[in-house]
C-alpha atoms as a PDB file:
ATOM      1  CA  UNK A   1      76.041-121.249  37.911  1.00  0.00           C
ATOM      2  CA  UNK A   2      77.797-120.636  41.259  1.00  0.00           C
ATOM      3  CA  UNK A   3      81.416-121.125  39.534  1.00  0.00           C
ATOM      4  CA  UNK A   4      80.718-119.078  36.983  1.00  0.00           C
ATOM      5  CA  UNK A   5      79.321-115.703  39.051  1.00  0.00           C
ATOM      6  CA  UNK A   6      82.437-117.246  41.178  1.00  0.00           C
ATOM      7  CA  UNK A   7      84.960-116.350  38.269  1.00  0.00           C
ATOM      8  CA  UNK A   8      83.290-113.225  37.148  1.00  0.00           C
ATOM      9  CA  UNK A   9      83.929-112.091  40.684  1.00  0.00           C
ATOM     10  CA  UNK A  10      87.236-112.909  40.892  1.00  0.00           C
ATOM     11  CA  UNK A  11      88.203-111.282  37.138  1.00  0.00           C
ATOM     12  CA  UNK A  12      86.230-108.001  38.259  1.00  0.00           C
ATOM     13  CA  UNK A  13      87.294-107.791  42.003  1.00  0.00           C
ATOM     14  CA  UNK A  14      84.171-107.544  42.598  1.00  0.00           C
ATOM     15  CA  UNK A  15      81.909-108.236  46.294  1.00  0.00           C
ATOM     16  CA  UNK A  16      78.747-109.046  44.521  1.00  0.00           C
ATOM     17  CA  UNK A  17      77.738-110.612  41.634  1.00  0.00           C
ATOM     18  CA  UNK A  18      74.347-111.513  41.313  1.00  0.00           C
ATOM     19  CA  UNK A  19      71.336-112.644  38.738  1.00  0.00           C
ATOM     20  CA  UNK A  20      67.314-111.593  38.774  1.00  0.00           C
ATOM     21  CA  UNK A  21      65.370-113.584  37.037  1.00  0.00           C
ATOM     22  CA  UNK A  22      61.557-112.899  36.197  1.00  0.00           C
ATOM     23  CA  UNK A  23      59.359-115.359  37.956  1.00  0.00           C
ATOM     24  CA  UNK A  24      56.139-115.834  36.344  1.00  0.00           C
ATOM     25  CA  UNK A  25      54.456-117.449  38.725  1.00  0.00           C
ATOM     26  CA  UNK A  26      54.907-114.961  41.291  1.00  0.00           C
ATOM     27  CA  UNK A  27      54.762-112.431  38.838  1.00  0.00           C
ATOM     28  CA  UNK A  28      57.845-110.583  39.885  1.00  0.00           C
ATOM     29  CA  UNK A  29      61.803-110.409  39.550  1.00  0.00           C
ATOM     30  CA  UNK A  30      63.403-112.127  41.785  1.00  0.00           C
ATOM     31  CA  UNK A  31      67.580-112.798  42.566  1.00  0.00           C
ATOM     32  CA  UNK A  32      67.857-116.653  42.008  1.00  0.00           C
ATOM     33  CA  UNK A  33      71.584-116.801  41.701  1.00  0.00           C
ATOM     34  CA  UNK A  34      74.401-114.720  44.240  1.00  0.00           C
ATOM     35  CA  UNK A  35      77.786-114.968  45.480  1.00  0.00           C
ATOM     36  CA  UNK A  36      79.309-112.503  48.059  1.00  0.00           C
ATOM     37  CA  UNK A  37      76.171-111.968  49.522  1.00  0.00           C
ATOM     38  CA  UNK A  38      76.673-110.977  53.251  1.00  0.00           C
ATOM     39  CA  UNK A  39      73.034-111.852  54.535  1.00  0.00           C
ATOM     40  CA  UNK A  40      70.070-113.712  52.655  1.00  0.00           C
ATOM     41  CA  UNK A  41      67.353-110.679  52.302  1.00  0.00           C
ATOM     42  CA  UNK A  42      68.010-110.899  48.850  1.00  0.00           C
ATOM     43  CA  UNK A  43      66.088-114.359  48.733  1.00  0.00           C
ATOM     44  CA  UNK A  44      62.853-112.446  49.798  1.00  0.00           C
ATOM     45  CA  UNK A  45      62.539-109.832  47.547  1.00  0.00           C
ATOM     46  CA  UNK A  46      60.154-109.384  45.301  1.00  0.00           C
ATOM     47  CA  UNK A  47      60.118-106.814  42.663  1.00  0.00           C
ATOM     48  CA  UNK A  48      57.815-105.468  40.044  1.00  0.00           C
ATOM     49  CA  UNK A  49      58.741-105.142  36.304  1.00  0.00           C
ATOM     50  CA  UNK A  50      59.734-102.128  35.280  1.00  0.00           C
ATOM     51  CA  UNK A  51      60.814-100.977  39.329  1.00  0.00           C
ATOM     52  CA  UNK A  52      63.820-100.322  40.715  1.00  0.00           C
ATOM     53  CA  UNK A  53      67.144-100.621  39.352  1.00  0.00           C
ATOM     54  CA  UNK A  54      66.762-104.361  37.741  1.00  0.00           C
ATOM     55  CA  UNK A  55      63.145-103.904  37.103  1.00  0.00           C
ATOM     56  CA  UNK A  56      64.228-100.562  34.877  1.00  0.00           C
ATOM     57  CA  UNK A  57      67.207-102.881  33.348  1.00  0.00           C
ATOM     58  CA  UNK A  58      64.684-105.626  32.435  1.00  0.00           C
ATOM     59  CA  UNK A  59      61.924-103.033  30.951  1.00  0.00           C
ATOM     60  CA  UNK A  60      64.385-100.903  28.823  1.00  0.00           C
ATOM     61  CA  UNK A  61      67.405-103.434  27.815  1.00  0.00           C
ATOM     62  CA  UNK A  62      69.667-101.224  28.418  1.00  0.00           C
ATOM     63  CA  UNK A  63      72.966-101.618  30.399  1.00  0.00           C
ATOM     64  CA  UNK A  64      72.672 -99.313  33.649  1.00  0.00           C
ATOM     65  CA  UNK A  65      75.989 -97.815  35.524  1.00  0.00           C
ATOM     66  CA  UNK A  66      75.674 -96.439  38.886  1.00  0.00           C
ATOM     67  CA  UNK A  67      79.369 -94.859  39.842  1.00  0.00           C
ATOM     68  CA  UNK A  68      77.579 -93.853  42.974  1.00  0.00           C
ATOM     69  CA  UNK A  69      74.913 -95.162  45.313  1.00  0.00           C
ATOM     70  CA  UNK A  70      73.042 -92.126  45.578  1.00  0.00           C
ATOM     71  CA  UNK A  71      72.000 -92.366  42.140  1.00  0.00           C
ATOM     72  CA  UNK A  72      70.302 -96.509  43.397  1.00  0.00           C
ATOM     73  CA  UNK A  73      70.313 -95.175  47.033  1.00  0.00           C
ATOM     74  CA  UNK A  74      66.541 -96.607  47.025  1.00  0.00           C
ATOM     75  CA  UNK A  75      67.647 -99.749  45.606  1.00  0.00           C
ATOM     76  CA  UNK A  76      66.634-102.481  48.679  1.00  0.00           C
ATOM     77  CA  UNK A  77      69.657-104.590  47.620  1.00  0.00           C
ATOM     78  CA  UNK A  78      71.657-101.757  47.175  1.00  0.00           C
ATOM     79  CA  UNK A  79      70.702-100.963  50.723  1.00  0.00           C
ATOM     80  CA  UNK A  80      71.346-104.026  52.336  1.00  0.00           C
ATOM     81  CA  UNK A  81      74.444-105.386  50.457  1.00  0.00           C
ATOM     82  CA  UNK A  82      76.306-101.802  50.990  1.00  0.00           C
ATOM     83  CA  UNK A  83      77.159-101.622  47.761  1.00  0.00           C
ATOM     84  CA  UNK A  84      78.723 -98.306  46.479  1.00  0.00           C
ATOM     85  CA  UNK A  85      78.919 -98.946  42.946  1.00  0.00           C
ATOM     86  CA  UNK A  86      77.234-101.455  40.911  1.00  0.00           C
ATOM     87  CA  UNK A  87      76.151-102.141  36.664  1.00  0.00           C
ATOM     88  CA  UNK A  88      73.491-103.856  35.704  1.00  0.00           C
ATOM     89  CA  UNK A  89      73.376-106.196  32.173  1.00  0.00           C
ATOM     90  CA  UNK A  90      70.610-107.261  30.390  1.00  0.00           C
ATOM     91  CA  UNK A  91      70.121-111.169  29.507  1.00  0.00           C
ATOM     92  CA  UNK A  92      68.239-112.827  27.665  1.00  0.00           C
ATOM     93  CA  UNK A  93      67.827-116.767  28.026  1.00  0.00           C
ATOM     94  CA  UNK A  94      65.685-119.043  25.446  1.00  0.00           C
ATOM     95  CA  UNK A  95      62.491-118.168  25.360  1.00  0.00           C
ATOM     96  CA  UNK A  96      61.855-116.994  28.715  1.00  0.00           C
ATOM     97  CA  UNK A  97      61.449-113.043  29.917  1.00  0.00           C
ATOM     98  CA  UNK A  98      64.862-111.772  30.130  1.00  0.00           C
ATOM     99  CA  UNK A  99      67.240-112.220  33.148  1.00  0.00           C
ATOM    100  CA  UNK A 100      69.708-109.374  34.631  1.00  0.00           C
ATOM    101  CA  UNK A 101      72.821-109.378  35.324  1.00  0.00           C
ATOM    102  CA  UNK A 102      74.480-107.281  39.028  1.00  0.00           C
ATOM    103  CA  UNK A 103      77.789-107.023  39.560  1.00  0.00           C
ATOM    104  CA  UNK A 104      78.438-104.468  42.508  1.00  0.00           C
ATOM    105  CA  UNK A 105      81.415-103.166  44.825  1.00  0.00           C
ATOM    106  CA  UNK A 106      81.198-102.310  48.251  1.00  0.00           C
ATOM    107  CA  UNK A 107      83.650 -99.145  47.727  1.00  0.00           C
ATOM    108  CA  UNK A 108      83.476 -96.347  45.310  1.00  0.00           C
ATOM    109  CA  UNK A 109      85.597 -97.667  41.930  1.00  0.00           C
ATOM    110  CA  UNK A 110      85.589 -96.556  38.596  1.00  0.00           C
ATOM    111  CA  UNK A 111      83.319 -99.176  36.972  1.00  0.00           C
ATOM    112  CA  UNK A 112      84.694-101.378  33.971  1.00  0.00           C
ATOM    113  CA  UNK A 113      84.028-100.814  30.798  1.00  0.00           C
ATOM    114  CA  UNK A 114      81.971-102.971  28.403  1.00  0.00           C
ATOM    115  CA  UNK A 115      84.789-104.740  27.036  1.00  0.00           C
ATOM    116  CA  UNK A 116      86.081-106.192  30.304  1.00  0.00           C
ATOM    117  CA  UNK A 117      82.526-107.845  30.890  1.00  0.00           C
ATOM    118  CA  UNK A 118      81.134-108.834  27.787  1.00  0.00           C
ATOM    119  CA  UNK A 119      82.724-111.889  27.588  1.00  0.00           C
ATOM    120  CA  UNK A 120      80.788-113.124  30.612  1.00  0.00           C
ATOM    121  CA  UNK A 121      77.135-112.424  28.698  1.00  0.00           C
ATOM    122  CA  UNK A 122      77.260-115.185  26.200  1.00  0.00           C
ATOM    123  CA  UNK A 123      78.432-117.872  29.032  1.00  0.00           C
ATOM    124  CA  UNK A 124      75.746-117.002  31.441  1.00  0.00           C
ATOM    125  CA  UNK A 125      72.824-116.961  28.885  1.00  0.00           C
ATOM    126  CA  UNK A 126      73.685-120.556  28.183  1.00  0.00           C
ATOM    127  CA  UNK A 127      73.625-121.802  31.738  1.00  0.00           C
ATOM    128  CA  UNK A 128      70.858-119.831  32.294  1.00  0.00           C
ATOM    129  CA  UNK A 129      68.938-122.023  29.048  1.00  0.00           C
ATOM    130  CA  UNK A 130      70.700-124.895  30.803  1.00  0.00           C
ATOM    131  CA  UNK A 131      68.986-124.173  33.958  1.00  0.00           C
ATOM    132  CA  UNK A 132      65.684-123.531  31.693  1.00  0.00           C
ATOM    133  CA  UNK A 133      65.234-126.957  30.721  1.00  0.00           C
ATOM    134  CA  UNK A 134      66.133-128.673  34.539  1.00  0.00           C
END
């Protein structure tokens, strides 16, 4: 998984690239996969379905731009990452609760469009069913 959040870094010129997965033991969302990462808080948090920016992305489906980071300003990751402009994407992997996709910038950029990222869904669904069965 690391090479490919690696390469969708490197095509995006992006700083962080990241996936939350729901946990069902814990019973919470929690980032299992990261690169660019500038400190590990990420590995501790815990958040509730339907809460904050990938909680809202998980609930509703929906792919979620934020051009600015006053509009996630609340965002803990947002927070302690820096980041200044991130999207979220919906997965889905298998038959497990769906999985979410953050790629984020540390500067303000215009964001890319759909069709520069889409590419990278289908790829990371399968490892993520890869990772299912491990």
């Amino acid at each position: 998984m690391e090479g490919l959040l690696n390469e969708i870094k490197s095509e995006l010129n992006a700083d962080v690239v990241a996936i939350a997965e729901w946990k069902k033991k814990e019973a919470s969302i929690q980032w299992t996969y990261a690169t660019g990462m500038t400190n590990r808080r990420y590995r501790y948090m815990h958040i509730l379905y339907g809460l904050g920016i990938v909680g809202k992305v998980m609930q509703s489906g929906q792919v979620m731009y934020y051009p600015s980071k006053h509009e996630a300003e609340h965002d803990p990751l947002v927070n302690a990452e820096s980041l200044e402009s991130l999207f979220l994407v919906p997965l889905a992997a298998g038959s497990s609760l769906p999985s979410v996709l953050l790629v984020g910038y540390r500067t303000k950029v215009y964001l890319p469009p759909e069709s520069t990222w889409k590419k990278w869904r289908a790829p990371l669904i399968e490892e993520l069913k890869g990772e299912e069965t491990r």
